[in-house]
N, C-alpha and C. Protein backbone atom coordinates (compact mmCIF):
# COMPACT_ATOMS: atom_id res chain seq x y z
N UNK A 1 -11.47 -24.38 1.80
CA UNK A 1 -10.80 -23.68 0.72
C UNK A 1 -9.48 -23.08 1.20
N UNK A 2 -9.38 -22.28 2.71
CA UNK A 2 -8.15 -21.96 2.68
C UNK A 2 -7.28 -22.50 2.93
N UNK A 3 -7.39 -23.81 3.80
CA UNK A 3 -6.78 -25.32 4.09
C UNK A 3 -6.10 -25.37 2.74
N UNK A 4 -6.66 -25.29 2.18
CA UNK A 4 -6.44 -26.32 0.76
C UNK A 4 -5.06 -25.06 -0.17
N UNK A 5 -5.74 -23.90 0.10
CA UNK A 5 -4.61 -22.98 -0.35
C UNK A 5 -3.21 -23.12 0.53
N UNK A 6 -3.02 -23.20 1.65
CA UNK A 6 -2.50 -23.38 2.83
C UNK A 6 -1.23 -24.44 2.53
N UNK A 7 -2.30 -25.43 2.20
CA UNK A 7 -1.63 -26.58 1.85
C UNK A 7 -0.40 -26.77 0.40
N UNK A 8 -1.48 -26.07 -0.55
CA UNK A 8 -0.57 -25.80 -1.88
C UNK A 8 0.23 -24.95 -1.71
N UNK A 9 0.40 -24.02 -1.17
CA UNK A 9 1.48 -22.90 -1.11
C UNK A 9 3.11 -23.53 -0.08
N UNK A 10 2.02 -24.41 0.95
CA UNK A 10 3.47 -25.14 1.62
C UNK A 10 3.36 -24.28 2.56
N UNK A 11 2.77 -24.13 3.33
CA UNK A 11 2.59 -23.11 4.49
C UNK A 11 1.93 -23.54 5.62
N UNK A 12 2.10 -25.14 6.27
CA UNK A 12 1.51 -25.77 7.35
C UNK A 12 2.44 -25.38 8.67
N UNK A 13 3.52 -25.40 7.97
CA UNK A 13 4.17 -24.91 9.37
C UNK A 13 4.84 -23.53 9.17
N UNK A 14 4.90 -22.83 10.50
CA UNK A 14 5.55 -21.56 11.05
C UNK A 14 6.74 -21.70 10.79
N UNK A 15 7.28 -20.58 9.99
CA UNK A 15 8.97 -20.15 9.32
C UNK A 15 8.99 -19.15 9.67
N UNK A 16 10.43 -18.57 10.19
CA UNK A 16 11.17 -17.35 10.52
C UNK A 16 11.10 -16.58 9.17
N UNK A 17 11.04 -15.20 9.24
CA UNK A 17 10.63 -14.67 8.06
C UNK A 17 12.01 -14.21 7.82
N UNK A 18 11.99 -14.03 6.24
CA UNK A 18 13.52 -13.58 5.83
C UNK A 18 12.74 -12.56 4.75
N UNK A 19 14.03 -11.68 4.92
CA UNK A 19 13.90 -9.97 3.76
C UNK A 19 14.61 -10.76 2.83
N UNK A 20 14.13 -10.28 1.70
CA UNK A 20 14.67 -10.71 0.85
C UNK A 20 14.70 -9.26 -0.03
N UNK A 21 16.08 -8.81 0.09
CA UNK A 21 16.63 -7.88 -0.78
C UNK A 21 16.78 -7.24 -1.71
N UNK A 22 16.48 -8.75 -2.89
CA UNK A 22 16.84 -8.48 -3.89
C UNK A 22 15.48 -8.32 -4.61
N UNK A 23 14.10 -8.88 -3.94
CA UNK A 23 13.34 -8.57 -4.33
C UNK A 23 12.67 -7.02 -3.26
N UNK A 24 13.60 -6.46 -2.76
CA UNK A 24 12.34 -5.03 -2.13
C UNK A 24 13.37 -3.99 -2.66
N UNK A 25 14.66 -3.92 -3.50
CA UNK A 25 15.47 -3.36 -4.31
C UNK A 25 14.41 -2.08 -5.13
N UNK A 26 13.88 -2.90 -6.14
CA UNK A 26 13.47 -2.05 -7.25
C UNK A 26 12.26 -1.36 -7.01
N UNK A 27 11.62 -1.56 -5.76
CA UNK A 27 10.04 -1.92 -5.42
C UNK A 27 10.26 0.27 -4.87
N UNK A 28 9.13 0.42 -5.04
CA UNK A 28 9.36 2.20 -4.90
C UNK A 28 9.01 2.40 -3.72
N UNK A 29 8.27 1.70 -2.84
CA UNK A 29 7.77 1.82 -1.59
C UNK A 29 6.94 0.91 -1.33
N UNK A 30 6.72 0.93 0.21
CA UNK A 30 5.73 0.41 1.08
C UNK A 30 4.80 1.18 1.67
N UNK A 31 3.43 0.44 2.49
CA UNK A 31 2.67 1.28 2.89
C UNK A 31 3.08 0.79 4.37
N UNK A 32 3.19 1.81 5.51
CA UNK A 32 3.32 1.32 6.81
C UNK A 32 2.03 2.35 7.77
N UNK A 33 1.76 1.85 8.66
CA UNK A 33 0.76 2.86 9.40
C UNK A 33 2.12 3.09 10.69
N UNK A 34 2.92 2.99 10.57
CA UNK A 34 3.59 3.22 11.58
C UNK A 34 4.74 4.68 11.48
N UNK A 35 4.31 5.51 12.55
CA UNK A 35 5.34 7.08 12.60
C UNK A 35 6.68 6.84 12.40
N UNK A 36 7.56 7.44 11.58
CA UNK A 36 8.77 7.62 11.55
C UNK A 36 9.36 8.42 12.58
N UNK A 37 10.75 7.47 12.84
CA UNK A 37 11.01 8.27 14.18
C UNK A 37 11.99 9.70 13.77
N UNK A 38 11.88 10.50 12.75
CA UNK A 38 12.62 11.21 12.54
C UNK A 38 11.00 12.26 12.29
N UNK A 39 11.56 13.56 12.68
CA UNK A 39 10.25 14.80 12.87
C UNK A 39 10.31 15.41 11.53
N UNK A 40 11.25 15.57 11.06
CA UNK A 40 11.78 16.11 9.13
C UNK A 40 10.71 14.87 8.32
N UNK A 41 11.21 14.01 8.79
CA UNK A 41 10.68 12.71 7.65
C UNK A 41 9.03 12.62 7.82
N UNK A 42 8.58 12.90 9.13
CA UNK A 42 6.93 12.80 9.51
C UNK A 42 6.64 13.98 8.37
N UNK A 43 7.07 15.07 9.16
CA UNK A 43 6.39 16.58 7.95
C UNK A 43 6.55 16.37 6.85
N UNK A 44 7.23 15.59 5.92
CA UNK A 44 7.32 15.16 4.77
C UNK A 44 6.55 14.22 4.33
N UNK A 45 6.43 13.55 5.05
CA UNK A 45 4.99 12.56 4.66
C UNK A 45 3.74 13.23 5.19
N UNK A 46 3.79 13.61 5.72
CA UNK A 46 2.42 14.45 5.89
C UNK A 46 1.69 15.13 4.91
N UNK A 47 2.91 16.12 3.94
CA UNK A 47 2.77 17.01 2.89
C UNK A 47 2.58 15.93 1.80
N UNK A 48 3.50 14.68 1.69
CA UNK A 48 2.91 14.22 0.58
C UNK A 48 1.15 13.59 0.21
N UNK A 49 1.18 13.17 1.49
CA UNK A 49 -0.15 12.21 2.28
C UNK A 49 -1.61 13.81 1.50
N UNK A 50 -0.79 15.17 1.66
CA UNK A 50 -2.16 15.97 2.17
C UNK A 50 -2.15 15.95 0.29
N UNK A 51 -0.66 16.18 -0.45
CA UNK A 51 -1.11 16.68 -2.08
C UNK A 51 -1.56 15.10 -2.89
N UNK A 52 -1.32 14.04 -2.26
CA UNK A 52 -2.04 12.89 -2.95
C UNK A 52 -3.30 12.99 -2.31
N UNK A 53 -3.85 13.29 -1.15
CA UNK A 53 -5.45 13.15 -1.25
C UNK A 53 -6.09 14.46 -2.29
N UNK A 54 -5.48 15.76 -2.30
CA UNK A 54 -6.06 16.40 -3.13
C UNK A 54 -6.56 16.43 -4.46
N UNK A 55 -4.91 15.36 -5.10
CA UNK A 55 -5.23 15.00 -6.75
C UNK A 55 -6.16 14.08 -6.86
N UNK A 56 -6.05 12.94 -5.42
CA UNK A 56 -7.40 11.70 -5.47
C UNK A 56 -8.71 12.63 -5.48
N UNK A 57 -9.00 14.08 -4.63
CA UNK A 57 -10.10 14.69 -4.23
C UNK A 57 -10.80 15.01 -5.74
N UNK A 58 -9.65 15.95 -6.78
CA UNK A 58 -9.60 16.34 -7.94
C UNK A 58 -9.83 15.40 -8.72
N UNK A 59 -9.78 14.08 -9.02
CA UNK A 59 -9.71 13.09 -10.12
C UNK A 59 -11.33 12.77 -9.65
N UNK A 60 -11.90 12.75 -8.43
CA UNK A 60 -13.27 12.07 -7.81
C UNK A 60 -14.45 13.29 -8.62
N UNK A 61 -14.16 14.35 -8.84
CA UNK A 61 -15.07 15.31 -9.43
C UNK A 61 -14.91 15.04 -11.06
N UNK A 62 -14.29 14.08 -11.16
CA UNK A 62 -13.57 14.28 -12.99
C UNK A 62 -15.11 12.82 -13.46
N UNK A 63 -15.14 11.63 -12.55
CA UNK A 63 -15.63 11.08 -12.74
C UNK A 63 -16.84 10.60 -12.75
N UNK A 64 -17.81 10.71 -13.58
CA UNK A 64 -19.01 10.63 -13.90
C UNK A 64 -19.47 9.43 -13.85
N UNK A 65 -20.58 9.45 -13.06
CA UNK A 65 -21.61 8.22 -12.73
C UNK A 65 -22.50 7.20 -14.09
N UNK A 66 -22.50 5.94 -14.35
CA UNK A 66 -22.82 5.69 -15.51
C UNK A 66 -24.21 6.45 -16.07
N UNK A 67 -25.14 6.47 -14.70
CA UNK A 67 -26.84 6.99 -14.99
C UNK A 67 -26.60 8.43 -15.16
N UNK A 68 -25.44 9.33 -15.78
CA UNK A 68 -25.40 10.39 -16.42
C UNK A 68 -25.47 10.22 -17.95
N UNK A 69 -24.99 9.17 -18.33
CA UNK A 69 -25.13 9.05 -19.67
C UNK A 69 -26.23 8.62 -20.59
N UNK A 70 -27.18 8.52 -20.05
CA UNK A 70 -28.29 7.61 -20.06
C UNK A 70 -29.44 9.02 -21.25
């Protein structure tokens, strides 16, 4: 099966990868596991990283299990 995807996509052989610009333009972000080398920019992602797990923490108590409705 993945041969076969492999194959349809055109992907048998190894290509140099190219950015393509015009498509990472509009795009709002990426996810990287990798530290920014600037110490301002880390503490800033840190703070955002800590208030998006809280609203994820907050939305996880909102949601009710189906065998409550029962």
């Amino acid at each position: 099966m993945l041969t076969e995807i492999i194959k349809e996509l055109g992907l048998e052989e190894k290509t140099e990868f190219k950015q393509n610009w015009n498509y990472l333009k509009p795009l709002f972000g990426f996810v990287s596991s990798r530290k920014a080398s600037n110490y301002k920019t880390n503490i800033a992602l840190e703070y955002e990283y800590r208030v998006a797990k809280k609203q994820a923490d907050e939305e996880k108590g909102k949601i009710r299990p189906l065998i409550d409705f029962e």
